[in-house]
C-alpha atoms as a PDB file:
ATOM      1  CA  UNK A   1       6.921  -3.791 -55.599  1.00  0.00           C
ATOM      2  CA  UNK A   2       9.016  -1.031 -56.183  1.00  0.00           C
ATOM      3  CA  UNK A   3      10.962   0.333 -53.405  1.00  0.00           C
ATOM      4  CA  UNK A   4      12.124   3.368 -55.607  1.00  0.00           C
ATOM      5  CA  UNK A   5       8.539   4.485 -56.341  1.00  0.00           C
ATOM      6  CA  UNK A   6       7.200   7.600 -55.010  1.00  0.00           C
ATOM      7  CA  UNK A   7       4.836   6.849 -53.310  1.00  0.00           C
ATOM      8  CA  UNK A   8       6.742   4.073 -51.649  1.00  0.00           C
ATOM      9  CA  UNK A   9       9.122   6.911 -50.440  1.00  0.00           C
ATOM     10  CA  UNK A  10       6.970   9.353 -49.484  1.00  0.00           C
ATOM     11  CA  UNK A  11       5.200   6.478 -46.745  1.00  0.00           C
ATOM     12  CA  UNK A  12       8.861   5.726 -45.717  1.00  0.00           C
ATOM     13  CA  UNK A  13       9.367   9.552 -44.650  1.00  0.00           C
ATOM     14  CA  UNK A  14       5.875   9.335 -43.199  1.00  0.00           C
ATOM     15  CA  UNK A  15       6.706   6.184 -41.180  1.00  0.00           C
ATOM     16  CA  UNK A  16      10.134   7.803 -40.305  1.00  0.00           C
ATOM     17  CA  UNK A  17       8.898  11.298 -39.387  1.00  0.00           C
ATOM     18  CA  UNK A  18       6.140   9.733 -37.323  1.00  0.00           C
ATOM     19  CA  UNK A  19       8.545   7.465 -35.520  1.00  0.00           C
ATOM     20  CA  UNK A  20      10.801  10.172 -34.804  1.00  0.00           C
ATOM     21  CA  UNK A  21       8.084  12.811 -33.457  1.00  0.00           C
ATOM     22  CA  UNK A  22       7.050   9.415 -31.257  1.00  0.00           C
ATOM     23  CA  UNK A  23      10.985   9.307 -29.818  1.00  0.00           C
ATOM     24  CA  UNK A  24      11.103  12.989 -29.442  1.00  0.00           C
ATOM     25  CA  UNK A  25       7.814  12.906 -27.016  1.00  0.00           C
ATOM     26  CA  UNK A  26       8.453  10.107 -24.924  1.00  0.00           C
ATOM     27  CA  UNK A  27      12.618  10.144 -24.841  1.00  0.00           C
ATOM     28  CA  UNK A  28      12.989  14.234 -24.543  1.00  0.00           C
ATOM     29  CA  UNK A  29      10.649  14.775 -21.784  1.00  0.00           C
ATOM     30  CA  UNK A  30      12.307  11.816 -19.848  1.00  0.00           C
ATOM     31  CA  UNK A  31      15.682  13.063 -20.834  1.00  0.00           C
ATOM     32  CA  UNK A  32      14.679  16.096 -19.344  1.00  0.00           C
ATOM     33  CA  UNK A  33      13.180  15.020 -16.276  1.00  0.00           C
ATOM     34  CA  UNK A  34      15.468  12.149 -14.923  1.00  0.00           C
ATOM     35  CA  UNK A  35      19.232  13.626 -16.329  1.00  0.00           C
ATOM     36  CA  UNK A  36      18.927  17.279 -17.287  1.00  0.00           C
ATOM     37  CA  UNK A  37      16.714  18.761 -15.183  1.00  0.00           C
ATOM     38  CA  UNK A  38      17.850  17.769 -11.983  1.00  0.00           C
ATOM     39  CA  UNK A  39      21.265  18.173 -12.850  1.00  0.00           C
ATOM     40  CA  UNK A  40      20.953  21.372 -14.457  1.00  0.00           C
ATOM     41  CA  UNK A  41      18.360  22.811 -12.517  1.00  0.00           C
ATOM     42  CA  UNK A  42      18.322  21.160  -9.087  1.00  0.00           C
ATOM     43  CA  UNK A  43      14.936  21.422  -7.214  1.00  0.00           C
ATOM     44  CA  UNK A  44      12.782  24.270  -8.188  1.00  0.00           C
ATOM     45  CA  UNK A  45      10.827  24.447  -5.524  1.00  0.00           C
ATOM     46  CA  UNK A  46      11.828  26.171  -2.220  1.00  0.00           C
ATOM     47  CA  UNK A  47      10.524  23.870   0.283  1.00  0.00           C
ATOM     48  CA  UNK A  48      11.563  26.310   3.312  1.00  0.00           C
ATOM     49  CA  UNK A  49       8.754  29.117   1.398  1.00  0.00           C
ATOM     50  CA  UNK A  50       5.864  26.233   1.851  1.00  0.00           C
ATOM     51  CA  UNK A  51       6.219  26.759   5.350  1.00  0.00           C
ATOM     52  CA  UNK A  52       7.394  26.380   8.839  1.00  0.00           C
ATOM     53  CA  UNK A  53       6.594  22.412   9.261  1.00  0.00           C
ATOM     54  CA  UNK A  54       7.200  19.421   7.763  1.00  0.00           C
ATOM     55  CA  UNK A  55       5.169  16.162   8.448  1.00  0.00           C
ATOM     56  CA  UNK A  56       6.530  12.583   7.728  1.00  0.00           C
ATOM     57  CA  UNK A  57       4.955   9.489   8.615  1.00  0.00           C
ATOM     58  CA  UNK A  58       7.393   5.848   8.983  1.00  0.00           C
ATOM     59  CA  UNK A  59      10.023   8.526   9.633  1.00  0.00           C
ATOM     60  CA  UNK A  60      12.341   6.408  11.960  1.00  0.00           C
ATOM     61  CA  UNK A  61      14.029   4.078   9.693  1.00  0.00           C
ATOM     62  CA  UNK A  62      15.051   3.992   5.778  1.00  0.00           C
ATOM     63  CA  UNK A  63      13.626   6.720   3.354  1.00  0.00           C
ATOM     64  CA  UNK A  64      11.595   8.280   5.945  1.00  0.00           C
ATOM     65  CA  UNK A  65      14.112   9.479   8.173  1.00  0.00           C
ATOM     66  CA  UNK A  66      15.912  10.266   5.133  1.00  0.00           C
ATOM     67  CA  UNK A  67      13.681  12.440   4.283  1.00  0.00           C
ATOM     68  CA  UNK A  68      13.270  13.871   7.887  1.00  0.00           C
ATOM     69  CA  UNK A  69      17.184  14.303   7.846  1.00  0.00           C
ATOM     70  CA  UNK A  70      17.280  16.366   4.405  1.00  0.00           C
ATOM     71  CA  UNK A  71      13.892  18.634   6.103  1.00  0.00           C
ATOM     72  CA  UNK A  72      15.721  19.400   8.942  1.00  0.00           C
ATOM     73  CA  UNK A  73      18.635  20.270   7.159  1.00  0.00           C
ATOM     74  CA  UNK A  74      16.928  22.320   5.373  1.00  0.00           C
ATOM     75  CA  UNK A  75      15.200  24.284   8.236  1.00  0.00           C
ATOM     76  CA  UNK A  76      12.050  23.109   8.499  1.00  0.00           C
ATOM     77  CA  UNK A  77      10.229  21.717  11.952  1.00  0.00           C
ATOM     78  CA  UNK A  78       9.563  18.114  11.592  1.00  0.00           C
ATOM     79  CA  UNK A  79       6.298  16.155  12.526  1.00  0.00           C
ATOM     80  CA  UNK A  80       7.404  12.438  12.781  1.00  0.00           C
ATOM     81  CA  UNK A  81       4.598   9.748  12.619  1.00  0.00           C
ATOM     82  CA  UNK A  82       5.730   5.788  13.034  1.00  0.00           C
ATOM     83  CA  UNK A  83       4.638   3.367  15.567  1.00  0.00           C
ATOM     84  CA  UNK A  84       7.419   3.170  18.217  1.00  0.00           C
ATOM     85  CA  UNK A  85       8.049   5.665  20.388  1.00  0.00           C
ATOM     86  CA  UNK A  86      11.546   4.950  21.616  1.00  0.00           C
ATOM     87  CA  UNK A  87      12.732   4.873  17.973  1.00  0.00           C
ATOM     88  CA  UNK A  88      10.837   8.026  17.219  1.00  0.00           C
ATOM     89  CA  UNK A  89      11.860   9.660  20.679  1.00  0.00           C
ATOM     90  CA  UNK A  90      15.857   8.396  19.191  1.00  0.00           C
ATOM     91  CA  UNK A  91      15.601   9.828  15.279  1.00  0.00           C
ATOM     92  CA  UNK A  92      13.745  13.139  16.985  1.00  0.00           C
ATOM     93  CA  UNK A  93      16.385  13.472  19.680  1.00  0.00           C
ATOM     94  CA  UNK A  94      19.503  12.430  16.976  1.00  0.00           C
ATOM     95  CA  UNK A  95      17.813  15.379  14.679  1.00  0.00           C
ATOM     96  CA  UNK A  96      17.199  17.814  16.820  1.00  0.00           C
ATOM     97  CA  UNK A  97      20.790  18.064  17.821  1.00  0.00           C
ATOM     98  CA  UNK A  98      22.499  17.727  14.426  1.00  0.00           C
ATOM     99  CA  UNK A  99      20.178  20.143  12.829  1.00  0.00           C
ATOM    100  CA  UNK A 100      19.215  22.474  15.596  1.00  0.00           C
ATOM    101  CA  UNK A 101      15.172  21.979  14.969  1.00  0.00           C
ATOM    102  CA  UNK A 102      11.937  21.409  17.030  1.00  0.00           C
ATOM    103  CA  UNK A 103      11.181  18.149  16.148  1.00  0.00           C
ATOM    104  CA  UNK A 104       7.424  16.888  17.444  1.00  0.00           C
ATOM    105  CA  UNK A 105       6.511  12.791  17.741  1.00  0.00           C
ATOM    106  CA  UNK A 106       3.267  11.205  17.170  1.00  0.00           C
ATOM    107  CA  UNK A 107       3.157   7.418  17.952  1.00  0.00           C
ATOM    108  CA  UNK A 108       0.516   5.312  16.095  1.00  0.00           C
ATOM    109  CA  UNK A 109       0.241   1.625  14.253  1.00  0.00           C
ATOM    110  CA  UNK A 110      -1.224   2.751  10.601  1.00  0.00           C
ATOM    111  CA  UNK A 111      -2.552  -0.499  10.417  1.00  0.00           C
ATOM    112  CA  UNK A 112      -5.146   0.690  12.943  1.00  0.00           C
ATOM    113  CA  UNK A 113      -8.252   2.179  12.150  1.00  0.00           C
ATOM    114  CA  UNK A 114      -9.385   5.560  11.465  1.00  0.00           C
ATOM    115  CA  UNK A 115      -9.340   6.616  14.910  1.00  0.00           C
ATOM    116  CA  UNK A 116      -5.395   6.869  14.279  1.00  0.00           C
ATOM    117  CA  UNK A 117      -6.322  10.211  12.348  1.00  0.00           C
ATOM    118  CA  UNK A 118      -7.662  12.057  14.978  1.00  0.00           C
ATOM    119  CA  UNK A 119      -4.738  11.675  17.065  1.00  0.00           C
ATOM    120  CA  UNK A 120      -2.533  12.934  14.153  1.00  0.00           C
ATOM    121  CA  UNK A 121      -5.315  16.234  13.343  1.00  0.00           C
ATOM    122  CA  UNK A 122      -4.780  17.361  17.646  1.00  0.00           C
ATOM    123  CA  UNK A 123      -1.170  16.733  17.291  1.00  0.00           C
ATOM    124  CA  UNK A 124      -0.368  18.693  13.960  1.00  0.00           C
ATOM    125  CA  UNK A 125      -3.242  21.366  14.597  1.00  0.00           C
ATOM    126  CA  UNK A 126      -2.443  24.480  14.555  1.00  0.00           C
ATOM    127  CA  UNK A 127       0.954  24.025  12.617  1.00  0.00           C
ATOM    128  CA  UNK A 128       1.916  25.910   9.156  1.00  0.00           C
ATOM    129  CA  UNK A 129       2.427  22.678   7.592  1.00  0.00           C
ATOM    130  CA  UNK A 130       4.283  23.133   4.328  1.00  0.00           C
ATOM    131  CA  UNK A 131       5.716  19.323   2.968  1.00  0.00           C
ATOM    132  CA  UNK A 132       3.879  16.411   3.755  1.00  0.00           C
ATOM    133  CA  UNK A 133       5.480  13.542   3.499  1.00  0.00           C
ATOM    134  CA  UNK A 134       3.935   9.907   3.065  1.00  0.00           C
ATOM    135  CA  UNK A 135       6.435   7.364   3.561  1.00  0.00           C
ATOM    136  CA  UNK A 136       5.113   4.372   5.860  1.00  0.00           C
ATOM    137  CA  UNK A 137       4.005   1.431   4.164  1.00  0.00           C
ATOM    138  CA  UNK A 138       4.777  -2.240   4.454  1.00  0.00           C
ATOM    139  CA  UNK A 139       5.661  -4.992   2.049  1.00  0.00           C
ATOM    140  CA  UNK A 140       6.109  -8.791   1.712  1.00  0.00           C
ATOM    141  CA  UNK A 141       8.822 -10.441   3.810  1.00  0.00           C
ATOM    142  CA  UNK A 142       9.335 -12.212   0.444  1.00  0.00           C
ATOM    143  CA  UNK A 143       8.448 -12.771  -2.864  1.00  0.00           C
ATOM    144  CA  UNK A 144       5.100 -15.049  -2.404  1.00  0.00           C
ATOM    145  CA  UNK A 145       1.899 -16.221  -4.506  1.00  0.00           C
ATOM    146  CA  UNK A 146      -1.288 -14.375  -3.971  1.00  0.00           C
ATOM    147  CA  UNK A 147      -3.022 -17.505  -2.532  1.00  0.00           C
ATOM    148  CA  UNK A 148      -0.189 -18.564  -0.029  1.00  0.00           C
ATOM    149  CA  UNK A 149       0.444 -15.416   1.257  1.00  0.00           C
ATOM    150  CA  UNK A 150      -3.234 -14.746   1.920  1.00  0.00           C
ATOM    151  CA  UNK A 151      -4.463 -17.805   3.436  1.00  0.00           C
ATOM    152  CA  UNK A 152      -1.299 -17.814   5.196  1.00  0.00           C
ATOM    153  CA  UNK A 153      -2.101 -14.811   7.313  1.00  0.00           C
ATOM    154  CA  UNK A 154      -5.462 -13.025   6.377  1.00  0.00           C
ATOM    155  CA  UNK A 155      -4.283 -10.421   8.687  1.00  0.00           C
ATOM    156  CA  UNK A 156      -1.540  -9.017   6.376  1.00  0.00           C
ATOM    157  CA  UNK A 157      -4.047  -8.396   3.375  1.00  0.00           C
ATOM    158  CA  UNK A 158      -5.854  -5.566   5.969  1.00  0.00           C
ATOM    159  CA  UNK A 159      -2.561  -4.366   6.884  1.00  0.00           C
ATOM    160  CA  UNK A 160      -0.795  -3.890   3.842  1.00  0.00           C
ATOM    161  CA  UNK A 161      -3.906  -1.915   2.377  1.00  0.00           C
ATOM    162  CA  UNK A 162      -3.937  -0.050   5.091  1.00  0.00           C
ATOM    163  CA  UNK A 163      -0.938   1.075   5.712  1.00  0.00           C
ATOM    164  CA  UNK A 164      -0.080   1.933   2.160  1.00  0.00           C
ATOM    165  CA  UNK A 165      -3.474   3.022   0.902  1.00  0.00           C
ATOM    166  CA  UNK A 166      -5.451   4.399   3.463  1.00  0.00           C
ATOM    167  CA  UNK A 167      -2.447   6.322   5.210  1.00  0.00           C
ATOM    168  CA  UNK A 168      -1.959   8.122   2.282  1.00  0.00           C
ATOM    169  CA  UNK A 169      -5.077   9.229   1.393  1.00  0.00           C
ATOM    170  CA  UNK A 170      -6.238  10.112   5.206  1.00  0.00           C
ATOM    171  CA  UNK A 171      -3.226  12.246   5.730  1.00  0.00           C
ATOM    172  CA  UNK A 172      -3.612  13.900   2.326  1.00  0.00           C
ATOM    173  CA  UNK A 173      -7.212  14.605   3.809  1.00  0.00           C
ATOM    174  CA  UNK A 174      -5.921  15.543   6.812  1.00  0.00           C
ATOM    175  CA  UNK A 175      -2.942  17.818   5.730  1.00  0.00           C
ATOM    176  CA  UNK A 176      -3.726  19.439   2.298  1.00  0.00           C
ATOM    177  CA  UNK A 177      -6.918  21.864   3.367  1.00  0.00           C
ATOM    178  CA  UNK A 178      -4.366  24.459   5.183  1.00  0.00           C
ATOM    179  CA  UNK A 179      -2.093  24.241   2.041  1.00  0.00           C
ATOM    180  CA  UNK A 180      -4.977  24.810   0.033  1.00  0.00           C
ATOM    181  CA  UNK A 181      -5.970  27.888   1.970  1.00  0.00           C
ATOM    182  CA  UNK A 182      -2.384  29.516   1.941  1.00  0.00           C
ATOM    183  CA  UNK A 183      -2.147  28.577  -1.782  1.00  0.00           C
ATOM    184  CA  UNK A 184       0.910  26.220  -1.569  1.00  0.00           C
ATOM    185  CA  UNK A 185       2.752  22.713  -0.275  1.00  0.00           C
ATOM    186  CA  UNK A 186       4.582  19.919  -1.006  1.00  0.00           C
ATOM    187  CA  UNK A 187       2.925  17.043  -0.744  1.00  0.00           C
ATOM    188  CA  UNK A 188       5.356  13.734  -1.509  1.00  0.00           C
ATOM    189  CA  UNK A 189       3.652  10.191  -2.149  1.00  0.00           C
ATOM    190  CA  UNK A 190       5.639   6.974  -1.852  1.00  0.00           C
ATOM    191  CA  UNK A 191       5.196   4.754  -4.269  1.00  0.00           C
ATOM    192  CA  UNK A 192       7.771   2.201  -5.988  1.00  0.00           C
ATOM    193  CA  UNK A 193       8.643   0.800  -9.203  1.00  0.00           C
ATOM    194  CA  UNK A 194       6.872  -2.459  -8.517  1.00  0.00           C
ATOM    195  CA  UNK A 195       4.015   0.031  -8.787  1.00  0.00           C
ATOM    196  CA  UNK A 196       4.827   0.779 -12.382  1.00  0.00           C
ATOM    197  CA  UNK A 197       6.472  -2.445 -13.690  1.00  0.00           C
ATOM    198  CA  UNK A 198       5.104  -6.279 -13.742  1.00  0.00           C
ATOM    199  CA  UNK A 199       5.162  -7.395 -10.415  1.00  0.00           C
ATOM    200  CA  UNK A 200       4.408 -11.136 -10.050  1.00  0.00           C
ATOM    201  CA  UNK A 201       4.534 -12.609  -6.640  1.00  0.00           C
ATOM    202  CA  UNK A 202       4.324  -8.644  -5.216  1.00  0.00           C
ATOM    203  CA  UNK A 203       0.859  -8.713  -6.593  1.00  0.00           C
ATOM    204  CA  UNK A 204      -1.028  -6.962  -3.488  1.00  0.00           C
ATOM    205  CA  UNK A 205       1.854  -4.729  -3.045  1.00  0.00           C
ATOM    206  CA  UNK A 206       2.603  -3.466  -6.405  1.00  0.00           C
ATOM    207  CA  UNK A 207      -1.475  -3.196  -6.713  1.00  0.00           C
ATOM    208  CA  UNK A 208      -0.815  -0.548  -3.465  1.00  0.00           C
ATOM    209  CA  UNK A 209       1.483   1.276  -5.242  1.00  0.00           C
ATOM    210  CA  UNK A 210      -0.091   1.812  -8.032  1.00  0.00           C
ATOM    211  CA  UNK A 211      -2.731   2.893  -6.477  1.00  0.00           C
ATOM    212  CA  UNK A 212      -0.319   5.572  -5.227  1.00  0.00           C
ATOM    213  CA  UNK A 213       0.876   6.747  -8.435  1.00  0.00           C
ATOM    214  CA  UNK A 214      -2.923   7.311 -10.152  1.00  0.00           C
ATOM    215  CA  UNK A 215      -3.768   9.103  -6.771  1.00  0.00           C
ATOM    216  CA  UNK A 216      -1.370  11.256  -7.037  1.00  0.00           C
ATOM    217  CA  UNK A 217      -1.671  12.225 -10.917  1.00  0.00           C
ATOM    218  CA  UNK A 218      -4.962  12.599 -10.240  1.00  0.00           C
ATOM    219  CA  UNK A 219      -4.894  15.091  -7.240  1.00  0.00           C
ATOM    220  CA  UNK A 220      -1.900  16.997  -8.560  1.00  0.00           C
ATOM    221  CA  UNK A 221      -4.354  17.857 -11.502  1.00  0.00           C
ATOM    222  CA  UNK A 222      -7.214  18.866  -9.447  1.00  0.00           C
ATOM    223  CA  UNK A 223      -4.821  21.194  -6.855  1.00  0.00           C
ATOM    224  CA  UNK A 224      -2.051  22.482  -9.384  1.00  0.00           C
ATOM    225  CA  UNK A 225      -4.236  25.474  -9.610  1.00  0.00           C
ATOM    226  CA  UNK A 226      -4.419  25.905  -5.707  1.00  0.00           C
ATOM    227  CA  UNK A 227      -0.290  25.684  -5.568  1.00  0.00           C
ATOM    228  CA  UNK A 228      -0.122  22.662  -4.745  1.00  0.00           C
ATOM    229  CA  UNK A 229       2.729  20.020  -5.742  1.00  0.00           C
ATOM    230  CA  UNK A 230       1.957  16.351  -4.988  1.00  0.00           C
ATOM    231  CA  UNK A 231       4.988  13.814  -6.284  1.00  0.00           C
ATOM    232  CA  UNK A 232       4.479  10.480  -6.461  1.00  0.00           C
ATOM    233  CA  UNK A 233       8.253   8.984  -5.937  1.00  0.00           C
ATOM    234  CA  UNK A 234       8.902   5.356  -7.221  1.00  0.00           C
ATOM    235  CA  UNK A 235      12.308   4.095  -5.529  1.00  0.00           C
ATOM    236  CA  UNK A 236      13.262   0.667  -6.635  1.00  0.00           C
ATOM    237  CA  UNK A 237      15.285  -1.089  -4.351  1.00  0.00           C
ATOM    238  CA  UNK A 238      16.862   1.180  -1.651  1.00  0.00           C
ATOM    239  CA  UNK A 239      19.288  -0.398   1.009  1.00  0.00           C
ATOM    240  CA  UNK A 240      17.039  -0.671   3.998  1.00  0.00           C
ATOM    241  CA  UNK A 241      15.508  -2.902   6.218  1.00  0.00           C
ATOM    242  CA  UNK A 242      12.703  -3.473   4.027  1.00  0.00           C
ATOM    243  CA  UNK A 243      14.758  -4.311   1.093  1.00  0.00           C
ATOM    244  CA  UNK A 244      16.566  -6.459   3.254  1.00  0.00           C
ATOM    245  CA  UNK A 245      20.074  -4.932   1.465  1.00  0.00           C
ATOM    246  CA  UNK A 246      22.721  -4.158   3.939  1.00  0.00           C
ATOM    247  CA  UNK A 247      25.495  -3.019   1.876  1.00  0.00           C
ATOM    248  CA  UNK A 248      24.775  -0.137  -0.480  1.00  0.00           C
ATOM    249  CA  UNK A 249      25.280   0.123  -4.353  1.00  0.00           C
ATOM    250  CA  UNK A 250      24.599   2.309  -7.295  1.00  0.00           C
ATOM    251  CA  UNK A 251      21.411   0.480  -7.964  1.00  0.00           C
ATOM    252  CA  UNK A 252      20.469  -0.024  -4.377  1.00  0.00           C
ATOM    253  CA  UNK A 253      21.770   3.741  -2.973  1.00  0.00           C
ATOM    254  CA  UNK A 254      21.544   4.457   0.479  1.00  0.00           C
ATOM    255  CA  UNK A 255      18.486   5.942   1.506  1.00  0.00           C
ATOM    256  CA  UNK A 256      20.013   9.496   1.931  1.00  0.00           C
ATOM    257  CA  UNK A 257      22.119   9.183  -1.511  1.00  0.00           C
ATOM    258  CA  UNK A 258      18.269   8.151  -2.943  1.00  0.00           C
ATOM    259  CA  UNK A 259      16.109  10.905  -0.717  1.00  0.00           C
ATOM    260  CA  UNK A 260      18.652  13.715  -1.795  1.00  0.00           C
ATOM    261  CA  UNK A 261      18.303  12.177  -5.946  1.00  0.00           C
ATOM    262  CA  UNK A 262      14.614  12.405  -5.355  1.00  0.00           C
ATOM    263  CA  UNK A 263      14.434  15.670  -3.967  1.00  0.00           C
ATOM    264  CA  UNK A 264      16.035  17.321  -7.156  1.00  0.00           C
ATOM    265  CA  UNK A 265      13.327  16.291  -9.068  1.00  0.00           C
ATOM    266  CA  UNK A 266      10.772  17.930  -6.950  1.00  0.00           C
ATOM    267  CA  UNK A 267       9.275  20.675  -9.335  1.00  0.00           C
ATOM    268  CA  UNK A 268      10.652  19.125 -12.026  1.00  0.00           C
ATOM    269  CA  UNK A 269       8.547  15.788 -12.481  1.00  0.00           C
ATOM    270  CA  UNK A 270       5.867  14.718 -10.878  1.00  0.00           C
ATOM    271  CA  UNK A 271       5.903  11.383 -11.442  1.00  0.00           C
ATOM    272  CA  UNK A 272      10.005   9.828 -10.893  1.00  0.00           C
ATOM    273  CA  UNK A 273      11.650   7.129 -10.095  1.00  0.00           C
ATOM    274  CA  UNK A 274      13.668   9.740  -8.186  1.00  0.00           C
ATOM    275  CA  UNK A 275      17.212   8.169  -8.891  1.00  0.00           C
ATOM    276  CA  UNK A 276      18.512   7.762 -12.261  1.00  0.00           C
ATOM    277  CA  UNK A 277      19.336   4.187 -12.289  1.00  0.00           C
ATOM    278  CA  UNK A 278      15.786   3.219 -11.289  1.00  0.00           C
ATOM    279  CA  UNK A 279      14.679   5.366 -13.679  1.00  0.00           C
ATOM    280  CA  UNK A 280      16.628   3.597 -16.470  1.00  0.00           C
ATOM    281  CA  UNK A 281      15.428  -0.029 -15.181  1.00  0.00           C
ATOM    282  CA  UNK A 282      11.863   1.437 -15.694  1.00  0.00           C
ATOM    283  CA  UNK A 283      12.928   2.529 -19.144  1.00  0.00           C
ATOM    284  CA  UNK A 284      14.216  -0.800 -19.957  1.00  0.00           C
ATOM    285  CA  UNK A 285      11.418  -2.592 -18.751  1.00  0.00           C
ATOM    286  CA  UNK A 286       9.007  -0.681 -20.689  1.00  0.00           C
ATOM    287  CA  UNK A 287      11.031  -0.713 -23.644  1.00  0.00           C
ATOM    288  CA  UNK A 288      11.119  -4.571 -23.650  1.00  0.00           C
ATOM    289  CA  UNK A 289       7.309  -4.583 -23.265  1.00  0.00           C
ATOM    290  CA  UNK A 290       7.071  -1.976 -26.490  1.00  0.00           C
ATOM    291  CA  UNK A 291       9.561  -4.224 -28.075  1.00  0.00           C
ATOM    292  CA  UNK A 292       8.808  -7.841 -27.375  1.00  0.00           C
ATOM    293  CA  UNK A 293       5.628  -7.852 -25.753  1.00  0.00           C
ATOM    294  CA  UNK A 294       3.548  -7.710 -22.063  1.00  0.00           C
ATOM    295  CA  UNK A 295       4.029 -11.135 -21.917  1.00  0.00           C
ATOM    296  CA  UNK A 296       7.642 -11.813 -22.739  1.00  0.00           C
ATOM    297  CA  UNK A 297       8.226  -9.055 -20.465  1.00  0.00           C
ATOM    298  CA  UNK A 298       6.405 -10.642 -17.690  1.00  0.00           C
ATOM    299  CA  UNK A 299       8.176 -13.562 -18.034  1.00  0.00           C
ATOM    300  CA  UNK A 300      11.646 -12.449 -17.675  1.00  0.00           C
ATOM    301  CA  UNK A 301      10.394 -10.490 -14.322  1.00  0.00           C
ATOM    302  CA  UNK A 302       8.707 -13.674 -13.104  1.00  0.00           C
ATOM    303  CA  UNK A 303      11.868 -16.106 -13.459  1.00  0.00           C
ATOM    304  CA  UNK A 304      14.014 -13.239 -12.172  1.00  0.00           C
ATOM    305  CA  UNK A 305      11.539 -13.015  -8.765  1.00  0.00           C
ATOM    306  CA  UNK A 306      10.893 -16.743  -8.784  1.00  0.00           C
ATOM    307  CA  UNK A 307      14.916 -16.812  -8.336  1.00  0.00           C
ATOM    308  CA  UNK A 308      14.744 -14.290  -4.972  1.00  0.00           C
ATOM    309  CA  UNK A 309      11.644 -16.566  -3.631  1.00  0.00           C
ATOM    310  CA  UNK A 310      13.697 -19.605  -3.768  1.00  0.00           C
ATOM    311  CA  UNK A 311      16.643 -17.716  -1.725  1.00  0.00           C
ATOM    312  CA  UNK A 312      14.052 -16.355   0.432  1.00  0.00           C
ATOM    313  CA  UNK A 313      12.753 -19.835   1.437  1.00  0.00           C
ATOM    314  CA  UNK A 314      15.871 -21.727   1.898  1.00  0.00           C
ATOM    315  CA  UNK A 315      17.325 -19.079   4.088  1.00  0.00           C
ATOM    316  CA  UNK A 316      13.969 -19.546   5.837  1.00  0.00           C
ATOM    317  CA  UNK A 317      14.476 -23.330   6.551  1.00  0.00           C
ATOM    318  CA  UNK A 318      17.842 -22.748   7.625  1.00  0.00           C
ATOM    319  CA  UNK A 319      16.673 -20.762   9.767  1.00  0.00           C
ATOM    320  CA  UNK A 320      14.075 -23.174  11.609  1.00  0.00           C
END
């Protein structure tokens, strides 16, 4: 074959011209959306214009009261939702003095049943609610196989889905009608990178979460037109008690360094890792998928979380 001929060159600058409209579409817009936009343009969305409240549930710990922190320092009245109400009656007290806001408690277990919700709707009625933030959720206490975790305690399968499925979309239902009405709100999702990336050994978790991504998507395209922003935020790991990472770093940021990241992309994208070095372990992940394939992929995540099991468990027995 002739690598000179013609038409041998002409399929080449095909190929190549096709390739590099492919880079431009998927590297620009993340480019944009992870570096340049929120350094360039910061958040361009007044939250303090969506109104007078704020609402964030598992808002006494990690990046709940992170978020609750940056709301209040921005002006806004705070709502905060968790289960105990010394800790919440603490974080409400702590931000009420440092930021010189009303700051109103609602104590309830969102592994409960719907009857949670109506306690939330009397406590929140009433209020201009402009950001709505869903934060609580749970997650394994380690890496752990479908199977063993389940049989182990049948309990945490209702729990988990509850807390990070139904909460979200029974506050959503709860909050977004009077944002609707006034034409506008914030409405910020929790999800996590396990959410997007293979997840072995997270498997009921990561399913959560990526359940909280497509909900999101979808219901930003079916209230965009109502004014409506809903973000679905996917942190990777975050030094909190959840993570079980005491000591910060720039791939496990503190949850204000992350919550202040994440809140530059609001307007921006509305799908983020909300921290740029997340963002780039996404981006290699999926590149390495593109590249070598799902499975190799897979692999590499599965020895890597196979690793943090086998910590897990001999800490565990040392522990007995």
């Amino acid at each position: 074959m002739d690598l000179n001929s013609p038409i041998i060159r002409v399929l080449s600058g095909i190929a190549i011209s096709v390739l590099g409209f492919q880079m431009c579409r998927k590297v620009l817009p993340w480019v944009f959306a992870n570096i340049l936009g929120p350094s360039l343009l910061g958040p361009r969305v007044d939250i303090r214009k969506m109104g007078e409240w704020a609402v964030v549930t598992g808002s006494t710990d990690g990046i709940g009261k992170a978020y609750a922190r940056e709301l209040a320092r921005k002006g806004l009245k705070l709502v905060l939702i968790s289960r105990s109400l010394d800790k919440l009656n603490a974080v409400a007290k702590e931000i009420g003095e440092n930021f010189g806001v009303e700051v109103r408690v609602v104590d309830v277990d969102f592994t409960r049943g719907v009857e949670i919700y109506e306690k939330i709707r009397k406590s929140t009625e009433g209020l201009d609610v402009g950001v709505l933030v869903n934060n609580v959720g749970i997650s394994y206490s380690h890496p752990e196989y479908f199977l063993e975790c389940c049989n182990s305690d049948p309990k945490f399968l209702r729990d988990i889905i509850a807390a990070n499925i139904h909460s979200v979309t029974h506050m959503c239902s709860l909050i977004m009608p009077r944002m609707v009405v006034k034409r506008k709100g914030v409405v910020i999702n929790l999800s996590s990178t396990a959410g997007v990336i293979p997840s072995p050994l997270l498997s009921v978790y990561s399913a959560t979460k990526a359940f909280v991504n497509k909900f999101s998507d979808d219901l930003q395209t079916e209230y965009k037109d109502h004014g409506l922003i809903i973000q679905s935020v996917q942190p990777g790991f975050v030094a909190t008690n959840m993570s079980k990472i005491r000591k910060p770093n720039i791939f496990a940021p503190s949850p204000e360094t992350y919550v202040k990241s994440a809140l530059s992309t609001l307007g921006i994208a509305t799908q983020t890792a909300g921290y740029l070095p997340h963002a780039l372990l996404q981006l290699v992940i999926h590149f390495t998928e593109a590249v070598l394939g799902d499975q190799i992929a897979r692999n590499v995540v599965l020895k890597n979380i196979l690793g943090t099991r086998s910590r897990a468990l001999r800490r565990l027995a040392k522990e007995q």
